[in-house]
Protein backbone atom coordinates (compact mmCIF):
# COMPACT_ATOMS: atom_id res chain seq x y z
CA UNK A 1 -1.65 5.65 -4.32
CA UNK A 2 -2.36 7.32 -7.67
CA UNK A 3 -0.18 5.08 -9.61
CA UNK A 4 1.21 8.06 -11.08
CA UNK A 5 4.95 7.38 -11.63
CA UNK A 6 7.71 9.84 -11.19
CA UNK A 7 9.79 10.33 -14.31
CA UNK A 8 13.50 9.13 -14.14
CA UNK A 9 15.96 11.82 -13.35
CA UNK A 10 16.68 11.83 -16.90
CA UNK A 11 13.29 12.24 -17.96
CA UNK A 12 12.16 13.84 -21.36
CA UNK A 13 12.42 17.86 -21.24
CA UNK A 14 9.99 19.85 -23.74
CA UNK A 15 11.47 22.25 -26.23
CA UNK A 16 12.59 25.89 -25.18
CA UNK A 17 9.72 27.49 -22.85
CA UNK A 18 8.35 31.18 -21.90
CA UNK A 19 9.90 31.83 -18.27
CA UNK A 20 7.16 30.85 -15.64
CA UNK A 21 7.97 30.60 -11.99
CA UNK A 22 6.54 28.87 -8.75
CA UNK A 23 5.53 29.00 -5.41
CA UNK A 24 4.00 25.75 -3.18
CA UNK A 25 1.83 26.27 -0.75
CA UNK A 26 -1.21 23.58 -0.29
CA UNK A 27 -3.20 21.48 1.50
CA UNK A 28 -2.72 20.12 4.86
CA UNK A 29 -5.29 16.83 5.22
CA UNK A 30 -5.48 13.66 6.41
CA UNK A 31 -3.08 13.14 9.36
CA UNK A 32 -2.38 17.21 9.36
CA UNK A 33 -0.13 16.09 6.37
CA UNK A 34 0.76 18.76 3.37
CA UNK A 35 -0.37 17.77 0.10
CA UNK A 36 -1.27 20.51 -2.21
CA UNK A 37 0.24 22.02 -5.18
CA UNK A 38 2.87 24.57 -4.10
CA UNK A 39 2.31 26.35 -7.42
CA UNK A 40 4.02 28.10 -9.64
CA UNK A 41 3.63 31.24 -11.92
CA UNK A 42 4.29 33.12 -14.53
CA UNK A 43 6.67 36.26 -13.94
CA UNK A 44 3.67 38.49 -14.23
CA UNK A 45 2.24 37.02 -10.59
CA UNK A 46 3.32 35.45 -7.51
CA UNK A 47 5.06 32.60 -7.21
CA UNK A 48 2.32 31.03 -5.61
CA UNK A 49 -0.39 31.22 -3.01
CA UNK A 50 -3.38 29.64 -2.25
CA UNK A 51 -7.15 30.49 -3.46
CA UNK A 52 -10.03 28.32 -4.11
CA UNK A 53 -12.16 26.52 -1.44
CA UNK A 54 -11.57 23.01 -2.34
CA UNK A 55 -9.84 20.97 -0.15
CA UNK A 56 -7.36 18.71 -1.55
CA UNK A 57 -7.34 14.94 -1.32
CA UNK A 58 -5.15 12.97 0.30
CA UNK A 59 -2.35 12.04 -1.87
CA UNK A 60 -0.06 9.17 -1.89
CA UNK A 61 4.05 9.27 -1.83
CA UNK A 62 5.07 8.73 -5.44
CA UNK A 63 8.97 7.26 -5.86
CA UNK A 64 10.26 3.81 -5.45
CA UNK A 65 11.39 3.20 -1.78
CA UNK A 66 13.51 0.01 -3.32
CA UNK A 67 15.34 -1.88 -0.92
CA UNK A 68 18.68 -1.19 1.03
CA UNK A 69 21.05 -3.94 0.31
CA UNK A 70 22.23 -5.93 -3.30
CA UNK A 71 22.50 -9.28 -1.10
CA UNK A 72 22.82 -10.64 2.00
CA UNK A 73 24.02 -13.48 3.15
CA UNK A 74 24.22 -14.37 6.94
CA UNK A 75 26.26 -16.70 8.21
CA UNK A 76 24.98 -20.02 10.34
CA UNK A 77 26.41 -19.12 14.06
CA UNK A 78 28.67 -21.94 15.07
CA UNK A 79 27.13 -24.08 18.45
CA UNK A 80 28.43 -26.97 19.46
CA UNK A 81 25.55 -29.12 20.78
CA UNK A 82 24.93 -31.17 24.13
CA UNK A 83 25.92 -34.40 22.43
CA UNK A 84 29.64 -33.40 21.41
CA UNK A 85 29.20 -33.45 17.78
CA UNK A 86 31.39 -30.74 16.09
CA UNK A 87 29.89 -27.37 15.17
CA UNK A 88 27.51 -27.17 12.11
CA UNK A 89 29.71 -24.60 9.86
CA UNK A 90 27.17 -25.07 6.65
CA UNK A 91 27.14 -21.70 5.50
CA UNK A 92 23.29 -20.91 4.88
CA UNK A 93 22.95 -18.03 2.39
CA UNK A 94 19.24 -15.65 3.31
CA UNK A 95 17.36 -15.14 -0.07
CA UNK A 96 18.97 -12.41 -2.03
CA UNK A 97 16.88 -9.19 -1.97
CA UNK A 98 15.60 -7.59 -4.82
CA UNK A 99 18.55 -5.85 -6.70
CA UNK A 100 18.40 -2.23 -6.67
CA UNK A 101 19.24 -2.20 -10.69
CA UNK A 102 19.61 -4.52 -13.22
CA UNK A 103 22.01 -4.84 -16.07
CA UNK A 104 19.87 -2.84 -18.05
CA UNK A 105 19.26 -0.30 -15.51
CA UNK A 106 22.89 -0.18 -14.36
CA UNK A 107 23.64 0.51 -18.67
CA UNK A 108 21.36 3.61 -18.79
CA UNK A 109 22.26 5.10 -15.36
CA UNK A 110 26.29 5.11 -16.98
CA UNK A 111 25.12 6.08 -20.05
CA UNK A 112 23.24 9.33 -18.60
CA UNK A 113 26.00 10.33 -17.40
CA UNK A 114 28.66 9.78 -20.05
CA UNK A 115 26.52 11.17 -22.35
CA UNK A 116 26.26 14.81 -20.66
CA UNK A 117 30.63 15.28 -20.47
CA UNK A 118 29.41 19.18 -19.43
CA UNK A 119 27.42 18.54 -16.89
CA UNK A 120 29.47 15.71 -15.04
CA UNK A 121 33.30 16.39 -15.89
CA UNK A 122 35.69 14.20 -13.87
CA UNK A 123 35.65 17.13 -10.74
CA UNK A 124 31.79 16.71 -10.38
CA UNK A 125 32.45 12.80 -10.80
CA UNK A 126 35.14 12.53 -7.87
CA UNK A 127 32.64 14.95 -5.64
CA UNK A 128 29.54 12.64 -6.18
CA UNK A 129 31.54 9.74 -5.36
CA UNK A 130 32.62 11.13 -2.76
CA UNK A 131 29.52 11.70 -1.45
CA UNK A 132 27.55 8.75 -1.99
CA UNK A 133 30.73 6.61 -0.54
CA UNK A 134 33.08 5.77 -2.54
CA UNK A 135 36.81 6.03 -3.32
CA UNK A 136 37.07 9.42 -5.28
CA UNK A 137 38.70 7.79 -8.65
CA UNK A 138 36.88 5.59 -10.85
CA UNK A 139 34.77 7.78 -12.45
CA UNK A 140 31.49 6.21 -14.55
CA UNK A 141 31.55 2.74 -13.29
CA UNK A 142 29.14 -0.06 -11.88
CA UNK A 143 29.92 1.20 -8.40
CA UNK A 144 28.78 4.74 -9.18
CA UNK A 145 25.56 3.60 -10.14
CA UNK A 146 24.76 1.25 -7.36
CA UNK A 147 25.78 3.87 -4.87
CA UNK A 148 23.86 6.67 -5.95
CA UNK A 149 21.11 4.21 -6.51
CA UNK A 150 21.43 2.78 -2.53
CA UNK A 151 21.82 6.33 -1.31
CA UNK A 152 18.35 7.11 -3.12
CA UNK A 153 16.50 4.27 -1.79
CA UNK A 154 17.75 5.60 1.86
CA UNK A 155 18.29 8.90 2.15
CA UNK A 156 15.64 9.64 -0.40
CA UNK A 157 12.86 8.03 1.04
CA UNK A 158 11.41 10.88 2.40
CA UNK A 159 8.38 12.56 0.90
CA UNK A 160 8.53 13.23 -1.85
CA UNK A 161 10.48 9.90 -2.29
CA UNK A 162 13.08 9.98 -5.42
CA UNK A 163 13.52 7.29 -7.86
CA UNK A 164 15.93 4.90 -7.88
CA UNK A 165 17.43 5.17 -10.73
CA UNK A 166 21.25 5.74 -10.05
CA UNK A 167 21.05 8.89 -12.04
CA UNK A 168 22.35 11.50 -9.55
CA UNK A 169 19.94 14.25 -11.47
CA UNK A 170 18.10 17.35 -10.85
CA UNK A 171 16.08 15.92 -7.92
CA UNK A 172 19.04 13.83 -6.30
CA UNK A 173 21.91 16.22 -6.54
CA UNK A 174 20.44 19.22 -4.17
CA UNK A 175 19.74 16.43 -1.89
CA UNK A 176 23.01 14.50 -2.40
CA UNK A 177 24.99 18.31 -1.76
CA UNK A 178 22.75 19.84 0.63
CA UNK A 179 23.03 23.45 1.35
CA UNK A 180 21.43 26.70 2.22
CA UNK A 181 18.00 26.20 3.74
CA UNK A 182 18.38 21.59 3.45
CA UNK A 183 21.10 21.66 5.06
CA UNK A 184 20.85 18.64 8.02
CA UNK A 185 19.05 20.82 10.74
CA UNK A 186 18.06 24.19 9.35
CA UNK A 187 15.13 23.39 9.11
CA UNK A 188 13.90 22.07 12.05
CA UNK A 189 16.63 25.29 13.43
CA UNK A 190 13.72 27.72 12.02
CA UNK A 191 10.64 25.78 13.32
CA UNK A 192 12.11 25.49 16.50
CA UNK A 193 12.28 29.48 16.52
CA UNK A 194 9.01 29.87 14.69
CA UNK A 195 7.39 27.86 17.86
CA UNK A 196 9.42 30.13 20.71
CA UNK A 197 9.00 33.20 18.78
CA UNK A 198 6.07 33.56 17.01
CA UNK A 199 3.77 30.48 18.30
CA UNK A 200 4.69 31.01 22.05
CA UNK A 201 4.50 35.05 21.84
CA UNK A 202 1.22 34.76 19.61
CA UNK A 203 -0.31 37.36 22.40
CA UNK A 204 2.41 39.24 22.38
CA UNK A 205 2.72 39.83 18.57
CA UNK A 206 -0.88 40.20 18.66
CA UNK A 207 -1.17 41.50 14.85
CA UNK A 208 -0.78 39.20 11.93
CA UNK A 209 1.10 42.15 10.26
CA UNK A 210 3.68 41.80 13.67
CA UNK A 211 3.45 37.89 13.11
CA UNK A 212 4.44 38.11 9.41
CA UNK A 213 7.08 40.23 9.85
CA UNK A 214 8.84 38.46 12.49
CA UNK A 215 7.96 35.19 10.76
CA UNK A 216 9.86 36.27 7.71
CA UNK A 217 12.73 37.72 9.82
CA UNK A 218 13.49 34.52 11.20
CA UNK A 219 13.40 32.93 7.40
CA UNK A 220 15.32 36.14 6.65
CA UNK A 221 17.89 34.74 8.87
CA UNK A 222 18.50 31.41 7.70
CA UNK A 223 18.67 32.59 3.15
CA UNK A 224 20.90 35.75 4.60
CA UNK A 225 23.17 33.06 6.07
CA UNK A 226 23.36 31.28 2.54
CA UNK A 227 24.17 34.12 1.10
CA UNK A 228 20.48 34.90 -0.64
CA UNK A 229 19.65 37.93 -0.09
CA UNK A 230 16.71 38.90 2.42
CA UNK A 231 12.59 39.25 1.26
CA UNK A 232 10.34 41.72 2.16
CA UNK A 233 7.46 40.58 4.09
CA UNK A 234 3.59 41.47 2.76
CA UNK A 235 0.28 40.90 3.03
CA UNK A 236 -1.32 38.40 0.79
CA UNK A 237 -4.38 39.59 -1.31
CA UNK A 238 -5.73 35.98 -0.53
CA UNK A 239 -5.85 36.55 3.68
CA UNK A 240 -5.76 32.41 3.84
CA UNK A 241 -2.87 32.11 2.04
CA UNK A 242 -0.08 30.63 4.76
CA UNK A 243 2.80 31.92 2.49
CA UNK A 244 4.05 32.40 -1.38
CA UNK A 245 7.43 34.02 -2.61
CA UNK A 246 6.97 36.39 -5.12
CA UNK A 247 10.09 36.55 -7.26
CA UNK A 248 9.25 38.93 -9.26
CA UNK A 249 9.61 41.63 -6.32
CA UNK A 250 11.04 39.48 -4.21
CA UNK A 251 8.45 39.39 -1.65
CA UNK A 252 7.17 36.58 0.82
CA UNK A 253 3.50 37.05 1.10
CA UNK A 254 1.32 35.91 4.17
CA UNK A 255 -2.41 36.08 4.67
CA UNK A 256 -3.92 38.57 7.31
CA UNK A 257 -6.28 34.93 8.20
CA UNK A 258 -3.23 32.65 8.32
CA UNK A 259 -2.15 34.53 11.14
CA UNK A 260 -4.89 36.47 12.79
CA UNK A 261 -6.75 35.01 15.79
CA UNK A 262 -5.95 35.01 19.40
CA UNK A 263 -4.65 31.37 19.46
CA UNK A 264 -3.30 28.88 16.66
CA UNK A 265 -3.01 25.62 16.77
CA UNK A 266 0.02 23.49 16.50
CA UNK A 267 -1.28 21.88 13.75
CA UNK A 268 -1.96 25.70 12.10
CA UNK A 269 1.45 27.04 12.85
CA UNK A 270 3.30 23.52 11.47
CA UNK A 271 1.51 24.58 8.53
CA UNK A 272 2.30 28.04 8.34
CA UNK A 273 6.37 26.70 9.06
CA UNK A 274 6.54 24.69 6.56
CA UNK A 275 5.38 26.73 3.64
CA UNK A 276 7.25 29.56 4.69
CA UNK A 277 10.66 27.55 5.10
CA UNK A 278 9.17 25.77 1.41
CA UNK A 279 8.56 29.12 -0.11
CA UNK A 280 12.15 30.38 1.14
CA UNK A 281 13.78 27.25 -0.23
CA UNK A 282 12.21 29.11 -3.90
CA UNK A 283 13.63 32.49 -3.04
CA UNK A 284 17.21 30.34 -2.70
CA UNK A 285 16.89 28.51 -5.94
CA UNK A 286 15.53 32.04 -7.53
CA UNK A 287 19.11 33.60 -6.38
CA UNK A 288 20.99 30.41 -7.66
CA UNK A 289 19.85 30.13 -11.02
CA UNK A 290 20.58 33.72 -11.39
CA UNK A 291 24.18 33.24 -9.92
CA UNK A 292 24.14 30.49 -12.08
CA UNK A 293 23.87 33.00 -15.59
CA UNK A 294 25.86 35.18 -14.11
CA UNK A 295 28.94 32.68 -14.30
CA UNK A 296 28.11 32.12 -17.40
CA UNK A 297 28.74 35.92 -18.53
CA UNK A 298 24.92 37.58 -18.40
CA UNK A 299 24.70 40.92 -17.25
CA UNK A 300 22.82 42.20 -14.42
CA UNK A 301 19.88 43.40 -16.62
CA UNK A 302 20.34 40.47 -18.65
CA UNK A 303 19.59 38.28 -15.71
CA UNK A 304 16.97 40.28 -14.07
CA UNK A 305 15.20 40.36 -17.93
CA UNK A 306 15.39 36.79 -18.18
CA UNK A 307 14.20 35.19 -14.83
CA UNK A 308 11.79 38.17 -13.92
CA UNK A 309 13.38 39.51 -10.85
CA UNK A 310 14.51 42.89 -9.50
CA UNK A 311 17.60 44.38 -11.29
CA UNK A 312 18.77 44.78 -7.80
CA UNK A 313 18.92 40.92 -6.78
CA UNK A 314 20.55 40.31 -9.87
CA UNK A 315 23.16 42.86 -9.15
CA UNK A 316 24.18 40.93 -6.34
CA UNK A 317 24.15 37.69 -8.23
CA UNK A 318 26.44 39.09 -11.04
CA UNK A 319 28.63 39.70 -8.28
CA UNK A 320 28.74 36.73 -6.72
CA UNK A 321 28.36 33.86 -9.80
CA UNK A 322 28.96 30.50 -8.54
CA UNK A 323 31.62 28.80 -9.20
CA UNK A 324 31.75 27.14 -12.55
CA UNK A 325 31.38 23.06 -12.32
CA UNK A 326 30.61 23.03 -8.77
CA UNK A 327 27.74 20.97 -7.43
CA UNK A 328 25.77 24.07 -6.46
CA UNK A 329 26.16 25.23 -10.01
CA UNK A 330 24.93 22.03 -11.21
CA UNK A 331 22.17 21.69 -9.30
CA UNK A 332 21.35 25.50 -10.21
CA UNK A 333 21.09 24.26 -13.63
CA UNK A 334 18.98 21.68 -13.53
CA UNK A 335 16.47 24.01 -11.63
CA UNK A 336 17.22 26.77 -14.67
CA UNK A 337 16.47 23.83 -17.20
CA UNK A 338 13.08 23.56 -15.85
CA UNK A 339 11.74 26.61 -15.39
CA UNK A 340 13.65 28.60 -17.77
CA UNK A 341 15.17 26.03 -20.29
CA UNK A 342 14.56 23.60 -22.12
CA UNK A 343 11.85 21.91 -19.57
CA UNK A 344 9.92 24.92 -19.49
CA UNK A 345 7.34 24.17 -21.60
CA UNK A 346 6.62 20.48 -19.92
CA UNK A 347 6.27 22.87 -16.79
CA UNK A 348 3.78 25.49 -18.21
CA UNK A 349 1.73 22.02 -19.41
CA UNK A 350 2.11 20.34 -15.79
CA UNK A 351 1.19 23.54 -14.34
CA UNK A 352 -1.70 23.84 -16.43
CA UNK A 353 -2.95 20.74 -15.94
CA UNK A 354 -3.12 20.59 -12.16
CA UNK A 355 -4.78 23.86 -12.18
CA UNK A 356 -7.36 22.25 -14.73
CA UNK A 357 -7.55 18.83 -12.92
CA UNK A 358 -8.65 20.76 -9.53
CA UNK A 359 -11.48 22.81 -11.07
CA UNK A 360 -12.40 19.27 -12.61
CA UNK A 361 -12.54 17.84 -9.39
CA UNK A 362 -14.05 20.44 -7.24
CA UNK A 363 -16.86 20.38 -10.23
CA UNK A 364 -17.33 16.61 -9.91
CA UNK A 365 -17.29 17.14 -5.95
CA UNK A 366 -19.98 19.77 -6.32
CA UNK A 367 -22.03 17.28 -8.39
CA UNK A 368 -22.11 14.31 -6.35
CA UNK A 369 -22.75 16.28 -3.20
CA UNK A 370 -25.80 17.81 -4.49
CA UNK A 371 -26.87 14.32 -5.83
CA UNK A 372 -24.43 11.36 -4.88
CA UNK A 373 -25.81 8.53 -7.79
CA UNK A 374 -23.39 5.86 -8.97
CA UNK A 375 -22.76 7.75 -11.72
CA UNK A 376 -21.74 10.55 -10.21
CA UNK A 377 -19.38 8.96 -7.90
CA UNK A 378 -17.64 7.38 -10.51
CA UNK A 379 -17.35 10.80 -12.24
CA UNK A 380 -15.81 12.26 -8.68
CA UNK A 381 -13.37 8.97 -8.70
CA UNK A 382 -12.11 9.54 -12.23
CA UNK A 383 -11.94 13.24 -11.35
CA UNK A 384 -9.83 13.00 -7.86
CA UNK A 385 -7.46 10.07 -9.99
CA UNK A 386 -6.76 12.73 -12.67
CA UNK A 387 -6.23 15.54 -9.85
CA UNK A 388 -3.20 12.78 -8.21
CA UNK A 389 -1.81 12.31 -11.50
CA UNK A 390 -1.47 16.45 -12.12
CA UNK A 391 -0.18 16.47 -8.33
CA UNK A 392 2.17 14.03 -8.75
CA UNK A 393 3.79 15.28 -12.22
CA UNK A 394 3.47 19.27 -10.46
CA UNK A 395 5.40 17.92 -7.61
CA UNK A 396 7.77 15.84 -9.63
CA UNK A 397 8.93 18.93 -10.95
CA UNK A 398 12.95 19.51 -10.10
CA UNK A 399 12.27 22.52 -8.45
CA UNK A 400 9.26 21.57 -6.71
CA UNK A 401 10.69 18.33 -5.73
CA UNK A 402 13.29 20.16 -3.82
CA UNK A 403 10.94 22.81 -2.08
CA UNK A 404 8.59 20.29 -1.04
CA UNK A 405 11.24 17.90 0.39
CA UNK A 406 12.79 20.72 2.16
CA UNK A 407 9.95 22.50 4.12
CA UNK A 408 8.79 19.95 6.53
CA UNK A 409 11.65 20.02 8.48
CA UNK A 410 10.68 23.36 9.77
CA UNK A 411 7.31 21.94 10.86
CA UNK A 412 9.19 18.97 12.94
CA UNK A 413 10.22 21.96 14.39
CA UNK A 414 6.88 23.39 15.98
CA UNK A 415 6.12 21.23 19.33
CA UNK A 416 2.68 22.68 20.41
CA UNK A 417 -0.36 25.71 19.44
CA UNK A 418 0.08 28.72 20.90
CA UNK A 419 -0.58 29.30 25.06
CA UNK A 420 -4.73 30.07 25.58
CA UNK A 421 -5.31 33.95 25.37
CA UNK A 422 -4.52 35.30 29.30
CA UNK A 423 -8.68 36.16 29.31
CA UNK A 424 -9.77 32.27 28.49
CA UNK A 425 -11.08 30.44 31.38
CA UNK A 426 -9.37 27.72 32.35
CA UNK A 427 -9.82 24.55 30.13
CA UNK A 428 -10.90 26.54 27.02
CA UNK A 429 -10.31 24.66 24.18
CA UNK A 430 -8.02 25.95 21.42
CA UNK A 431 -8.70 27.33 18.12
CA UNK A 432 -9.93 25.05 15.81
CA UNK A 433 -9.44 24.89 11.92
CA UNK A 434 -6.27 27.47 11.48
CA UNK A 435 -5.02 28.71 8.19
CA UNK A 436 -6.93 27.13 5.22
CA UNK A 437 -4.15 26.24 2.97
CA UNK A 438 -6.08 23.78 1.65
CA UNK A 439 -6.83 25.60 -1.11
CA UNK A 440 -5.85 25.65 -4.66
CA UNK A 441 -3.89 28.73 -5.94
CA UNK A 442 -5.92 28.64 -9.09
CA UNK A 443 -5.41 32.24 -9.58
CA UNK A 444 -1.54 32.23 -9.22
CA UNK A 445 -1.49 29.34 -11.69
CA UNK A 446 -0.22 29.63 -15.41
């Protein structure tokens, strides 16, 4: 573990940014896990996509998987033993487990919220209560806190694991009120068609243009069901890249490599699932911060000016603005603060930093390869700790957080590689290696 530690939900935000933008595609290592920066951009280039040979490191979950309960206390079953004597009723209380908050903990999680009236106004209050199990009225209390705090350290375990805080922020909320692509079983929905449509007719499709296209119609699918509106698919420059969202055309961009091949393995087409599904979950939150502006009164060139996107996608988001103080238009929000608002400089310096932590690595990696002295080890050490740091803070990134939370559910989806080509003798083996995206996007970074 990098010892890295994720910033509370409330975490400082920089001063008032340039737009940049993102995309997340990266490496899949040890254990066929994901672990590379999805990236993001500036509007002048993609949202993403991956280009330098390094292979990324193994990273460790960052977020506090705290534990489940306040206390516990178990009562002594009642047995009456062979001699007669009367039941042994002592109540025997277990040790108390680790509270989720303290005092002081419980005092800052109420006073993030009372302190931001706009953002959580008695309707958004009763809803997250709601949610997280409790009676609708009572508004800022103890209860709140603990709740949202015990639904984090459960249902926010998964990678990457949220804090727990009991501050219902910009990484809890879109988990808290799922919807579009994170809803409970869309994801594994699309791998599941990925594998039967794409993986199982690889021979069929036989092109990766053919693959792309019908890889991005099933994602198509799923965001035109939310109400985003649909991407174009394209080839990717970079013919490794496994799949980056360009907002700025609104384009979902796959590699020629990613997908050519007459056979891909399971572990290759998980891969290739859960960045698209990741980079879809970015063309969604692209759509909702713009619905976002529009409810607050920017026009349709306004919007399309600000975020970088086509004039026609933020037509259809100036007719459709989401409904003021609604969760989604919360949660919209906090993904607008950081890449467009006030966190939008602390992104550009994240972004910039993993970008200039990899090239630091893959330097120090060069250099102890070609002569592996103490020295030099210890320089490759420092290096890959400074590269999980960047990671971490890159993927601790509201927006981020989200995507990369929300795209392996569509490789749980994929069950095997694709059948052996109908020429392979029997017993071939299949395809190794697959789509290296386990490489850094250096040249779609800021």
């Amino acid at each position: 573990m990098s010892g890295a530690a994720i910033a509370r939900e409330s975490g400082p935000e920089a001063s008032r940014p340039r737009p940049t933008t993102g995309r997340a595609a990266l490496a899949r290592i040890t254990r066929g896990e994901r672990s590379g920066p999805g990236t993001t951009t500036s509007p002048r280039s993609s949202a993403g996509g991956s280009g330098s040979s390094a292979q990324l490191p193994r990273l460790a979950l960052a977020g506090n998987r705290a534990v489940t309960a306040l206390l516990t206390v178990s009562r002594q079953e009642e047995t009456t033993e062979a001699t007669g004597t009367a039941p042994d009723t002592t109540v025997t209380p277990e040790p108390a487990a680790t509270p989720l908050l303290d005092a002081a903990g419980i005092a800052r999680a109420r006073q993030y919220y009372t302190a931001q009236p706009d953002r959580y106004p008695p309707a958004i209050l009763t809803q997250l209560r709601s949610a997280v199990g409790l009676a609708p009225e009572g508004g800022v209390d103890d209860a709140l806190v603990l709740a949202v705090a015990r639904w984090q350290s459960i249902e926010g375990a998964a990678s990457p694991a949220l804090v727990v805080d009991g501050m219902a922020g910009p990484r809890t909320l879109p988990r808290i009120f799922a919807s579009g692509l994170n809803t409970a079983g869309e994801g594994e929905s699309f791998g599941g068609d990925v594998q039967s449509e794409v993986v199982d007719e690889w021979a069929t499709l036989a092109t990766p243009a053919a693959r792309r296209d019908r890889l991005v119609e099933l994602v198509n699918q799923r965001l035109t069901a939310a109400g985003v509106p649909p991407m174009t698919a394209a080839a990717d420059p970079n013919p490794v890249n496994s799949g980056s969202f360009d907002f700025t055309v609104w384009v979902m961009l796959v590699g020629d490599g990613a997908l050519g091949g007459g056979e891909i393995t399971q572990e290759a087409a998980a891969d290739v699932a859960d960045t698209v599904y990741h980079e879809a979950r970015h063309t969604e939150q692209w759509f909702r911060m713009a619905q976002y502006r529009a409810s607050q009164g920017l026009s349709a060139a306004g919007i399309a000016a600000e975020l970088g996107i086509p004039v026609a996608i933020a037509r259809l988001a100036r007719a459709a603005p989401l409904a003021a103080g609604s969760p989604l238009a919360l949660i919209a929000r906090g993904w607008w603060d950081s890449v467009y608002g006030g966190g939008a400089e602390h992104r550009e310096r994240v972004l910039a930093e993993v970008d200039a932590a990899a090239r630091a690595r893959d330097a120090a990696r060069a250099a102890h390869a070609g002569d592996p002295t103490p020295a030099n080890q210890a320089a490759l050490d420092a290096a890959t700790e400074r590269f999980e740091r960047a990671h971490d803070a890159y993927q601790n990134l509201p927006e981020e957080n989200d995507a990369w939370a929300t795209g392996p559910a569509a490789a749980a989806g994929i069950t095997s590689g694709s059948p052996p080509p109908t020429d392979a003798p029997a017993g071939s083996p299949p395809a190794s290696g697959g789509p290296a995206h386990d490489a850094l996007p250096e040249e779609n970074l800021p």
